[in-house]
C-alpha atoms as a PDB file:
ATOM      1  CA  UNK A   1     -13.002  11.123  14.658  1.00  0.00           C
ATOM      2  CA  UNK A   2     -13.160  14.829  15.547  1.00  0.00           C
ATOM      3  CA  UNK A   3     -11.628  17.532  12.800  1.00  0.00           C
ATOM      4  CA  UNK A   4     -10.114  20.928  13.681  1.00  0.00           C
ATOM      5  CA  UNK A   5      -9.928  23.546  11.628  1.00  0.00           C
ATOM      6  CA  UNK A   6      -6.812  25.456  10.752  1.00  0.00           C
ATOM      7  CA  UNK A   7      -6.921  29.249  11.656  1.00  0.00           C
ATOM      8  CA  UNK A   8      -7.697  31.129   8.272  1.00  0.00           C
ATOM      9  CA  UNK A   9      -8.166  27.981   6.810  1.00  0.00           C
ATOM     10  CA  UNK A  10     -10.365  25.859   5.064  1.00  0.00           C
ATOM     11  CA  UNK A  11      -7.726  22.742   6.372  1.00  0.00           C
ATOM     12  CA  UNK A  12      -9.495  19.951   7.998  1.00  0.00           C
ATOM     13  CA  UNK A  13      -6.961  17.795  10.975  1.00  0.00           C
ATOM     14  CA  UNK A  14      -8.539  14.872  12.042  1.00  0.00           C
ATOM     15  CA  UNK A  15      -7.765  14.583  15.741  1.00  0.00           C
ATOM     16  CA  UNK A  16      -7.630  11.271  17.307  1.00  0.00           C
ATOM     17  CA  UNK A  17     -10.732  10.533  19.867  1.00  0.00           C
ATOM     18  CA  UNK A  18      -9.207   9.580  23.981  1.00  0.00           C
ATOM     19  CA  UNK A  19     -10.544   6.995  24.784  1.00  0.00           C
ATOM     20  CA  UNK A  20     -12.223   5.369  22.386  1.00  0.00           C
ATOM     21  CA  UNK A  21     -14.080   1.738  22.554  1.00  0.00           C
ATOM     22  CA  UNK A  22     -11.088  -0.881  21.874  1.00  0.00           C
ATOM     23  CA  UNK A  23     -11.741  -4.151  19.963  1.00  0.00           C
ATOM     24  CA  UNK A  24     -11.089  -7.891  21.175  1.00  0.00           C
ATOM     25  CA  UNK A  25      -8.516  -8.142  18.378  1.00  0.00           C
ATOM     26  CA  UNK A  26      -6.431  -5.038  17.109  1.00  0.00           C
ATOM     27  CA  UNK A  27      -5.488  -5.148  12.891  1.00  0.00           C
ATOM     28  CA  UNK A  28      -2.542  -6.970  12.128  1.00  0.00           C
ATOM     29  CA  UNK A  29      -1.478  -4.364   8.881  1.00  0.00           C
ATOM     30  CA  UNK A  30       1.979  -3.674   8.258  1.00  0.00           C
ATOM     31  CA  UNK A  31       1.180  -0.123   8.097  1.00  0.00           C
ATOM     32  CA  UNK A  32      -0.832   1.857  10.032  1.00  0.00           C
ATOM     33  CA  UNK A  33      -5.211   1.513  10.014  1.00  0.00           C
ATOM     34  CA  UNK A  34      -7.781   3.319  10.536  1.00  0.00           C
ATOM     35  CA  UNK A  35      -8.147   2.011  13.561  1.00  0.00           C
ATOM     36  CA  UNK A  36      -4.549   2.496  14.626  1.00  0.00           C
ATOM     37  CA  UNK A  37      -5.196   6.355  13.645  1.00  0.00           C
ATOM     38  CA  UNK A  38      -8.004   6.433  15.844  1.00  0.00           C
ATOM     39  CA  UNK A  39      -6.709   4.923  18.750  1.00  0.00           C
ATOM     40  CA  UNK A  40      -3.386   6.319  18.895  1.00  0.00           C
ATOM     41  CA  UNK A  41      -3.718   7.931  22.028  1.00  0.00           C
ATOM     42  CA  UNK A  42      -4.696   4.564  23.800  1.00  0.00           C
ATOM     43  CA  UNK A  43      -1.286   3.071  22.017  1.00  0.00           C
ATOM     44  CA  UNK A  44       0.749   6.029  23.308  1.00  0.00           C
ATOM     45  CA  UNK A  45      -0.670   5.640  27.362  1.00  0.00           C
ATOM     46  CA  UNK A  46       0.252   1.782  26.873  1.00  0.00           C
ATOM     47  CA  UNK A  47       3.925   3.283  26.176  1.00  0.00           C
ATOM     48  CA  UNK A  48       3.758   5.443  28.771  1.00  0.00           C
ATOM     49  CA  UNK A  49       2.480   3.029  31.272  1.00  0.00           C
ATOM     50  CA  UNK A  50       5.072   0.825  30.696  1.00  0.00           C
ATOM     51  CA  UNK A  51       7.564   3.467  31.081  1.00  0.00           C
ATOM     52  CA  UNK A  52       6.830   3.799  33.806  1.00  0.00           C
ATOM     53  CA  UNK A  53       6.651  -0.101  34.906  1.00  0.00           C
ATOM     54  CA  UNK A  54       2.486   0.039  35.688  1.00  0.00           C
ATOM     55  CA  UNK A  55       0.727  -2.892  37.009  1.00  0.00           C
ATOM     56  CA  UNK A  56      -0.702  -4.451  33.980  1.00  0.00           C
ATOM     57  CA  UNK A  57      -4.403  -5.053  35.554  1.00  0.00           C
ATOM     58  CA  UNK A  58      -4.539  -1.376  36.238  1.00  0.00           C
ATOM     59  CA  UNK A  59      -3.603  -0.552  33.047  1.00  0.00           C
ATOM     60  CA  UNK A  60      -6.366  -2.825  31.917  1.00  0.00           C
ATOM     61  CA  UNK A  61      -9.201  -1.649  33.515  1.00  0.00           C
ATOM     62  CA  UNK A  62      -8.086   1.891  33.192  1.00  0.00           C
ATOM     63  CA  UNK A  63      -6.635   2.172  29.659  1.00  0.00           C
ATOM     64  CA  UNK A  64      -8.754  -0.735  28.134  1.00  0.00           C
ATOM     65  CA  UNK A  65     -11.416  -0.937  30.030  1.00  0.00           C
ATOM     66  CA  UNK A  66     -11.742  -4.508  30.667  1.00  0.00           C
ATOM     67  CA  UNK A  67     -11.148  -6.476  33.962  1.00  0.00           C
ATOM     68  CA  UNK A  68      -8.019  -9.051  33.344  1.00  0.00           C
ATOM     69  CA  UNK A  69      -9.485 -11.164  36.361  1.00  0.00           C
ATOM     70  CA  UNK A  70     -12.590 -11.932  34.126  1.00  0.00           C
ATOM     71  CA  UNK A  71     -10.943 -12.680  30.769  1.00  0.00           C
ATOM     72  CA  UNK A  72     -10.394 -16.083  29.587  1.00  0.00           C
END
């Protein structure tokens, strides 16, 4: 995860990678992981894509890089 610094600051932000790897199975926490942190901005383009009513095998390949026609 990538940190920014505040200006004048010695504050650290962690900012969440783009498009980082995702896992076969996400965590199944009540509250929010590590992993949830870090891929928050894949979680947020699932939301958007079905906002606007995407075709889920596009949104496969492009937002989680896998191809729905070859999983089992």
């Amino acid at each position: 995860m990538l940190f920014a610094r505040a200006p004048g600051g010695e504050h650290r932000e962690r900012i969440p990678p783009l498009d980082p790897p995702v896992a076969d199975e996400g965590p199944t926490s009540e509250v929010p992981t590590g992993y949830d942190q870090e891929h928050l901005v894949t979680y947020l383009r699932i939301l958007d894509a079905e906002a606007d009513e995407a075709d889920w095998t596009e949104v496969g390949r492009a937002v989680l890089h896998i191809d729905p026609s070859r999983q089992a």
